[in-house]
PDB file of N, CA and C in Angstrom:
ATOM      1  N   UNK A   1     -21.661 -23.805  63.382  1.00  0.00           N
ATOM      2  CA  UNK A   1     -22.240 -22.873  62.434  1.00  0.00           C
ATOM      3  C   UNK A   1     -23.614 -23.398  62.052  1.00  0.00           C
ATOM      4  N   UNK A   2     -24.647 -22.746  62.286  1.00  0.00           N
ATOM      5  CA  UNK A   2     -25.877 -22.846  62.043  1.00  0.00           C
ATOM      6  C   UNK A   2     -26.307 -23.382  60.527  1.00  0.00           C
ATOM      7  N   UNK A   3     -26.976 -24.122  60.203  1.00  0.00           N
ATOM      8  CA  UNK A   3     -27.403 -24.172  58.895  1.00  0.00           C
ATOM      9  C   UNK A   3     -27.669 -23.176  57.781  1.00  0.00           C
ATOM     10  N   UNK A   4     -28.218 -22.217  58.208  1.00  0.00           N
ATOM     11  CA  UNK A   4     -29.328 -20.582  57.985  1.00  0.00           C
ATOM     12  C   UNK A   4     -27.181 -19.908  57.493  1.00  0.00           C
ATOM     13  N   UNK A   5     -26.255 -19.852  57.886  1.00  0.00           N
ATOM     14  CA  UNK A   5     -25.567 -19.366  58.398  1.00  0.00           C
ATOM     15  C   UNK A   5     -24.219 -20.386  57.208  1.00  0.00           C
ATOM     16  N   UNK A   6     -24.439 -21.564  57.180  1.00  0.00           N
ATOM     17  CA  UNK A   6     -23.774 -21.709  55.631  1.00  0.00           C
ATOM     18  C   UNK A   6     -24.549 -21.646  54.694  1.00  0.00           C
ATOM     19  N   UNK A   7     -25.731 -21.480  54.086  1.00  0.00           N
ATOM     20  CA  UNK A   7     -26.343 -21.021  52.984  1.00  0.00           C
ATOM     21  C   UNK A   7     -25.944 -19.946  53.041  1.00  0.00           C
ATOM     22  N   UNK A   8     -25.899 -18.808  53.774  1.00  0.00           N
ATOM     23  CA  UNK A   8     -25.361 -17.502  53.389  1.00  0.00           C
ATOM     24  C   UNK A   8     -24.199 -17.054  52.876  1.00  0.00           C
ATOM     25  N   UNK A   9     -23.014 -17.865  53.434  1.00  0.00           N
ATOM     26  CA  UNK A   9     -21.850 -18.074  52.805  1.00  0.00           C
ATOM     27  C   UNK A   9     -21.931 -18.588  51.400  1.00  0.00           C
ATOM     28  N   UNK A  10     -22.601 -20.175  51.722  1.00  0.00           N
ATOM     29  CA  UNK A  10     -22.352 -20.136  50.182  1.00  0.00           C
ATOM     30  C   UNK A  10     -23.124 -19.265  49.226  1.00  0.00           C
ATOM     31  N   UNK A  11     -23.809 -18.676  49.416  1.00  0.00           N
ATOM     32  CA  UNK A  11     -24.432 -17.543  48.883  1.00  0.00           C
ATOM     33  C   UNK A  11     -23.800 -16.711  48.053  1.00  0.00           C
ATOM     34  N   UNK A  12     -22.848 -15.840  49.256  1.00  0.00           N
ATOM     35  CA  UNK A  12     -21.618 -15.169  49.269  1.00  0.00           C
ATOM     36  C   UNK A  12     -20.530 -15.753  48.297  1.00  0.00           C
ATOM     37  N   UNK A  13     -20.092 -16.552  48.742  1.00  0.00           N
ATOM     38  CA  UNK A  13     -19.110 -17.510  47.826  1.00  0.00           C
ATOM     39  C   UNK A  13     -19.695 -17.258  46.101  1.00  0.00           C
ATOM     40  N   UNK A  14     -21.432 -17.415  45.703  1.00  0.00           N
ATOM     41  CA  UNK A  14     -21.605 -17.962  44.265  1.00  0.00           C
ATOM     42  C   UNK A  14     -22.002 -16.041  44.278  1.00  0.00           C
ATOM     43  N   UNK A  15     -22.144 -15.795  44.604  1.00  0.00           N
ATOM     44  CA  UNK A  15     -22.190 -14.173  44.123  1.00  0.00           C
ATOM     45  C   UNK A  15     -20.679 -13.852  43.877  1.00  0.00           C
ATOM     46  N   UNK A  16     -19.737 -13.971  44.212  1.00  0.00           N
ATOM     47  CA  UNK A  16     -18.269 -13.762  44.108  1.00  0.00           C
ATOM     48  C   UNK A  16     -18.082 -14.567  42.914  1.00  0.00           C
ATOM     49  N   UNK A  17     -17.815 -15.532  43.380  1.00  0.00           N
ATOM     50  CA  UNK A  17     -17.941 -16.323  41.555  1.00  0.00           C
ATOM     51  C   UNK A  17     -18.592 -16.031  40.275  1.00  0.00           C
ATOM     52  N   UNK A  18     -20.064 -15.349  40.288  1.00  0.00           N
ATOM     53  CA  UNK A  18     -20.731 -15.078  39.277  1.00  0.00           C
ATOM     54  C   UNK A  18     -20.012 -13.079  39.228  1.00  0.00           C
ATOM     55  N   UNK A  19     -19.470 -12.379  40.126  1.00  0.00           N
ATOM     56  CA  UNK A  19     -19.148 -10.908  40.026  1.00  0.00           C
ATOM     57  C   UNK A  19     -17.869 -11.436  38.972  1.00  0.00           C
ATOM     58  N   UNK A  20     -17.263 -12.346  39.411  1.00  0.00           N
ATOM     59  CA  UNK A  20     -15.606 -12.620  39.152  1.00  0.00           C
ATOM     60  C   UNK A  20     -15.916 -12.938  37.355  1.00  0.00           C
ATOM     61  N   UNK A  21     -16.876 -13.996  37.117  1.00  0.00           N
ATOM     62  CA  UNK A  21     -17.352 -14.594  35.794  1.00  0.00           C
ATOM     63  C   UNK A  21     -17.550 -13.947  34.753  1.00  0.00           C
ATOM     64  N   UNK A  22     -18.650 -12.663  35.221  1.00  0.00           N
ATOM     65  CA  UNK A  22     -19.179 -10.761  34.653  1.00  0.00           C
ATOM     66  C   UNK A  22     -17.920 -10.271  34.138  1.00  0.00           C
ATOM     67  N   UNK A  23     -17.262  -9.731  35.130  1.00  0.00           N
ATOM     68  CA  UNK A  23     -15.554  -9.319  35.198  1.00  0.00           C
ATOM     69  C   UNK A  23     -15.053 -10.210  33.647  1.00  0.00           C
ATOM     70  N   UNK A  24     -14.566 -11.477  33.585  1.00  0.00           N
ATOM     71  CA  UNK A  24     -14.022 -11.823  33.469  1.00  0.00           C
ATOM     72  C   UNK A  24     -14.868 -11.728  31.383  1.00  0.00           C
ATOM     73  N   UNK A  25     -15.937 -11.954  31.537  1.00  0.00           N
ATOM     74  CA  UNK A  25     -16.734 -12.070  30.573  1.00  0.00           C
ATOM     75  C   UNK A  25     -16.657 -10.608  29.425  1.00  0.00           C
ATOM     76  N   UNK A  26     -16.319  -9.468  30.988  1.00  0.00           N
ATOM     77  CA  UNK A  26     -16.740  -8.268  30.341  1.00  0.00           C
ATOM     78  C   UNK A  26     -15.457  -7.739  29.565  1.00  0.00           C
ATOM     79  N   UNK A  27     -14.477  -8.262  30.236  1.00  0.00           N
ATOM     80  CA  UNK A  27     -13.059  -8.180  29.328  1.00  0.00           C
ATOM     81  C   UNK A  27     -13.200  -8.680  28.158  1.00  0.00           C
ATOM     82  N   UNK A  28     -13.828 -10.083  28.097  1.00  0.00           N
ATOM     83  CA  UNK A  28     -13.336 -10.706  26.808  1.00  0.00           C
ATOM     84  C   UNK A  28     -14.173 -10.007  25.989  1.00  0.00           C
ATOM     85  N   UNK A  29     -15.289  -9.352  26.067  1.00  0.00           N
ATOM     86  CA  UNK A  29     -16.258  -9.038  24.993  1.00  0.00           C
ATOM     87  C   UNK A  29     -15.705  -7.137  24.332  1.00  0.00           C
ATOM     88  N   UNK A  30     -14.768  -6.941  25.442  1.00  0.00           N
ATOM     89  CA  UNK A  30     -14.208  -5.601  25.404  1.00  0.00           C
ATOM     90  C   UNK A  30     -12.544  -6.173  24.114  1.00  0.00           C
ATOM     91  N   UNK A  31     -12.224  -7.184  24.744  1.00  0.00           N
ATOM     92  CA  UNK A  31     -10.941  -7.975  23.871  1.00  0.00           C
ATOM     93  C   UNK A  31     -11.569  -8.033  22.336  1.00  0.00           C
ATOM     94  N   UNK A  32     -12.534  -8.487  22.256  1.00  0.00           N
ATOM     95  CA  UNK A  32     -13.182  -9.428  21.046  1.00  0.00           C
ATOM     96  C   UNK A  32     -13.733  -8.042  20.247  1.00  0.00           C
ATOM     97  N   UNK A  33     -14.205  -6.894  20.948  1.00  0.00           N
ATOM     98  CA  UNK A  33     -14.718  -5.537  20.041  1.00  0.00           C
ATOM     99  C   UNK A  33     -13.458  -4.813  18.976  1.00  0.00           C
ATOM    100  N   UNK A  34     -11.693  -5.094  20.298  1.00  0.00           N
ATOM    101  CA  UNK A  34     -11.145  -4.498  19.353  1.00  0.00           C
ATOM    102  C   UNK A  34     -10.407  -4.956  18.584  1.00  0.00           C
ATOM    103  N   UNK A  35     -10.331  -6.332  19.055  1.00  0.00           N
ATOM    104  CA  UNK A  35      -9.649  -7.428  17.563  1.00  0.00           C
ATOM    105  C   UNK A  35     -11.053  -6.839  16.311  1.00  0.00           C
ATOM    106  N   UNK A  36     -12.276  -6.603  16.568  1.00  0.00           N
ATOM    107  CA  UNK A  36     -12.914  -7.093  15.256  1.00  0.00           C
ATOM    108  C   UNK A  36     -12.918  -5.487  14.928  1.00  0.00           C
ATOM    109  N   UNK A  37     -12.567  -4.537  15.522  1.00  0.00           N
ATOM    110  CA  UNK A  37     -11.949  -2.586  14.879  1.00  0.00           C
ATOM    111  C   UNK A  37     -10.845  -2.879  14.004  1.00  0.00           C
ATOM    112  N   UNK A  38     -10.049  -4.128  14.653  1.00  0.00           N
ATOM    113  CA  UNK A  38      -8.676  -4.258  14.154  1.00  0.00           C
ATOM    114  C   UNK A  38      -8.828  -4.792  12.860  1.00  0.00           C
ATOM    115  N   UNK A  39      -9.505  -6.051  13.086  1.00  0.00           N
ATOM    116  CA  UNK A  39      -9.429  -6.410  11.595  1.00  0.00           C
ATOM    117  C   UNK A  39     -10.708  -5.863  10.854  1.00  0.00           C
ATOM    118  N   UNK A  40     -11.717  -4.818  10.684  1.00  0.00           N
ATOM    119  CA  UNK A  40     -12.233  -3.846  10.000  1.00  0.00           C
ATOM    120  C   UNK A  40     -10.823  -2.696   9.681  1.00  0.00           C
ATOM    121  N   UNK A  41     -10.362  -2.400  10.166  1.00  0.00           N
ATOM    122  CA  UNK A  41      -8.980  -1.502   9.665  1.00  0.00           C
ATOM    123  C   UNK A  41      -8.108  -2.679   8.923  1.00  0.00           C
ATOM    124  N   UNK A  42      -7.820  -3.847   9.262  1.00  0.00           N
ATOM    125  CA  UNK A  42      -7.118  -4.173   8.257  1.00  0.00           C
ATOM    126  C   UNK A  42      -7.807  -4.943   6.913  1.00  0.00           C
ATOM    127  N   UNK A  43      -8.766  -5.114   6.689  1.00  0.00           N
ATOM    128  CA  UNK A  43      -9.693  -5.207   5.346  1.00  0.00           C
ATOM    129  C   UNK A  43      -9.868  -3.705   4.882  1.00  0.00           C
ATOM    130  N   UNK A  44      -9.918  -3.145   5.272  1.00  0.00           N
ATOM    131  CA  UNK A  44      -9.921  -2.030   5.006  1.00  0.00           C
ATOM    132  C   UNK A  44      -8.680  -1.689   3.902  1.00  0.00           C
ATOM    133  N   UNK A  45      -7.499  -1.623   4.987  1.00  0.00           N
ATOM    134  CA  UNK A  45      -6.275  -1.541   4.085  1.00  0.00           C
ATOM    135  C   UNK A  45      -6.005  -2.543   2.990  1.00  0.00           C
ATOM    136  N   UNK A  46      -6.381  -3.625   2.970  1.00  0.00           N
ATOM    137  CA  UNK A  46      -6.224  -4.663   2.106  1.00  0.00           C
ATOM    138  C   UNK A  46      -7.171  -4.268   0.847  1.00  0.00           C
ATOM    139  N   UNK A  47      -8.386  -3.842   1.168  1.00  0.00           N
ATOM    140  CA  UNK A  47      -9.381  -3.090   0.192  1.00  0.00           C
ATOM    141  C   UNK A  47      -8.673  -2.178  -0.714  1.00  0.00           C
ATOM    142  N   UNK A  48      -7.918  -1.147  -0.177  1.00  0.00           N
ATOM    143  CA  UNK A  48      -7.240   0.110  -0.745  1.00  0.00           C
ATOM    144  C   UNK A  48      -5.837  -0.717  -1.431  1.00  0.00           C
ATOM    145  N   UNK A  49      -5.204  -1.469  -0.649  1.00  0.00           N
ATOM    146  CA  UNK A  49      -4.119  -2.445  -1.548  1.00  0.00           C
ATOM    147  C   UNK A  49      -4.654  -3.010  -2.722  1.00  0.00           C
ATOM    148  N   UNK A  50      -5.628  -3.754  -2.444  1.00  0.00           N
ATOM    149  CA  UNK A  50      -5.878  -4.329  -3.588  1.00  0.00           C
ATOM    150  C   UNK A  50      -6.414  -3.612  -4.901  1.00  0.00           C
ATOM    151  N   UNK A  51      -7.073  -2.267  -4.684  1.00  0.00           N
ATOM    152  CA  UNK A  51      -7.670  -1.634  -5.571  1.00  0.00           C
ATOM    153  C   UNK A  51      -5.690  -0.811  -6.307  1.00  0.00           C
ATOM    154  N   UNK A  52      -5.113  -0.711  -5.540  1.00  0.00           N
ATOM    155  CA  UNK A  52      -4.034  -0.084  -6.326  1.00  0.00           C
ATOM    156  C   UNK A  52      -3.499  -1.140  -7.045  1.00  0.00           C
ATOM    157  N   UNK A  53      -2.974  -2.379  -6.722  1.00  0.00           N
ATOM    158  CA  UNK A  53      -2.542  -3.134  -7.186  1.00  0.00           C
ATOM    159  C   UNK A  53      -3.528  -3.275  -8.511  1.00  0.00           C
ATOM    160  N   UNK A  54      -4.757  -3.631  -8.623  1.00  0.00           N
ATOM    161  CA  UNK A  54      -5.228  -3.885  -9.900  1.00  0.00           C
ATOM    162  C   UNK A  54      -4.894  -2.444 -10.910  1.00  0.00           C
ATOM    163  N   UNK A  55      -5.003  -1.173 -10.121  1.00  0.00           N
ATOM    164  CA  UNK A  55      -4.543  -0.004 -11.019  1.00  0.00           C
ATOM    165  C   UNK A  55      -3.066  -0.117 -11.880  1.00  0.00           C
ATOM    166  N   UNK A  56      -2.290  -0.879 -10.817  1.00  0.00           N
ATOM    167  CA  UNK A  56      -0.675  -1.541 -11.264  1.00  0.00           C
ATOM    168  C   UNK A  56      -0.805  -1.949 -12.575  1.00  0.00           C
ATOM    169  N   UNK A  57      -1.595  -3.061 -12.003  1.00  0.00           N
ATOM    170  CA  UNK A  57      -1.814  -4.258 -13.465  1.00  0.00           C
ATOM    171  C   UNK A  57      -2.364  -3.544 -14.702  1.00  0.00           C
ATOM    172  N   UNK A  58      -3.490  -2.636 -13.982  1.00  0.00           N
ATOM    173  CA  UNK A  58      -3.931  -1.951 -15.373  1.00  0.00           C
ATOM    174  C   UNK A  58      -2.947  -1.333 -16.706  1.00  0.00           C
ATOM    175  N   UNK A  59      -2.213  -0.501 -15.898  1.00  0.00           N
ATOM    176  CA  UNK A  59      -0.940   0.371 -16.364  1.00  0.00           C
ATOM    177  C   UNK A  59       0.008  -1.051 -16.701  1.00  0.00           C
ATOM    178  N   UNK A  60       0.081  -2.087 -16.540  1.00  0.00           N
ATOM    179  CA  UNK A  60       1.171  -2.874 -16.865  1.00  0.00           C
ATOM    180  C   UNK A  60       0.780  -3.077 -18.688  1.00  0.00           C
ATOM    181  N   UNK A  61      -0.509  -3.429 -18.107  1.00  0.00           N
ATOM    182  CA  UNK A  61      -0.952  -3.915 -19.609  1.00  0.00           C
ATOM    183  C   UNK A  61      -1.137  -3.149 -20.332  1.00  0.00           C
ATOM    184  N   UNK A  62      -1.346  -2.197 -20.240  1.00  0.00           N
ATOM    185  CA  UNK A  62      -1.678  -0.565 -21.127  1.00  0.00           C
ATOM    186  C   UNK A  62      -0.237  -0.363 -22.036  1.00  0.00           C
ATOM    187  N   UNK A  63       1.151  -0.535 -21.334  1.00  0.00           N
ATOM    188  CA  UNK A  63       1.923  -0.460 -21.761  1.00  0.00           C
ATOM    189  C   UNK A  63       2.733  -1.627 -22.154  1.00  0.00           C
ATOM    190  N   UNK A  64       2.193  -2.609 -22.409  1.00  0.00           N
ATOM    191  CA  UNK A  64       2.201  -4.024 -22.869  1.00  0.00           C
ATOM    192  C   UNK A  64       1.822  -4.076 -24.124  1.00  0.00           C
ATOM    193  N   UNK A  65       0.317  -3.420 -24.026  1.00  0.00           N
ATOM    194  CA  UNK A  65      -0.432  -3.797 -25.386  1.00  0.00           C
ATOM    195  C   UNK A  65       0.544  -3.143 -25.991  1.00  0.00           C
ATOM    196  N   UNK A  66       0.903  -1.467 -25.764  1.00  0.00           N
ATOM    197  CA  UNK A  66       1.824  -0.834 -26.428  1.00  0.00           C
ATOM    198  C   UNK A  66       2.915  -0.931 -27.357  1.00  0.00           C
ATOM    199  N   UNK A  67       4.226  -1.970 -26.565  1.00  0.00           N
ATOM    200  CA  UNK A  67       4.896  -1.996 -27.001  1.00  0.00           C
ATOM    201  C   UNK A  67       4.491  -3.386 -28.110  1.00  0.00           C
ATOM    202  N   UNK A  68       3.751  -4.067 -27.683  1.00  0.00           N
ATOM    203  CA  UNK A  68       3.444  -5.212 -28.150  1.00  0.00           C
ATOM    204  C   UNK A  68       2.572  -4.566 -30.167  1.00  0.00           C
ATOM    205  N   UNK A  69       2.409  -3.235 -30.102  1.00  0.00           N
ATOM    206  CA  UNK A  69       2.030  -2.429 -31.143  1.00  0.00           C
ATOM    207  C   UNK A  69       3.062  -1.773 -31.573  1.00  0.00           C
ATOM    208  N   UNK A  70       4.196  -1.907 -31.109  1.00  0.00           N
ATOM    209  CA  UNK A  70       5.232  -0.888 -31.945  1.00  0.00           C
ATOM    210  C   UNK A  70       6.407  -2.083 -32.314  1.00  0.00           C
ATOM    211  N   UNK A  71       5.872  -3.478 -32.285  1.00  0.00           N
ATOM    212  CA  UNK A  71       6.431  -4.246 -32.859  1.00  0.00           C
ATOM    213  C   UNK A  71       7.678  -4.323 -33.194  1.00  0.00           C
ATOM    214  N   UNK A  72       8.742  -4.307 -31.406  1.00  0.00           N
ATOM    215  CA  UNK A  72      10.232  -4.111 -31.603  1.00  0.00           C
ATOM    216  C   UNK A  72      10.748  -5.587 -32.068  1.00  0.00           C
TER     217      UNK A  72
END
């Protein structure tokens, strides 16, 4: 095999390796978009949890101070 004739191979060979690398790269950045949709939806929900929960607390104490005024 000619000299001229393994440079081309390995040529071949690092173009396959760098297509395979792309590939492999283009998944993870496709992986990594919808973990970070995922966790924007779940801050999200945690946002809306947490805003009810303090509404909870609000109403706890509302009817706290209350009874705490009708001095059973």
């Amino acid at each position: 095999m000619s000299h001229e004739m393994e440079m081309e191979d390995f040529v071949r060979l690092k173009d396959a390796e760098i297509a395979a690398l792309r590939e492999q790269t283009d998944n993870l950045v496709a992986m990594i978009c919808g973990k970070d949709r995922e966790i924007s939806s779940l801050t999200e929900r945690l946002n809306r949890m947490t805003v009810a929960l303090d509404d909870a607390l609000g109403i706890v104490r509302g009817m706290r101070a209350r009874l705490e005024a009708l001095d059973l």
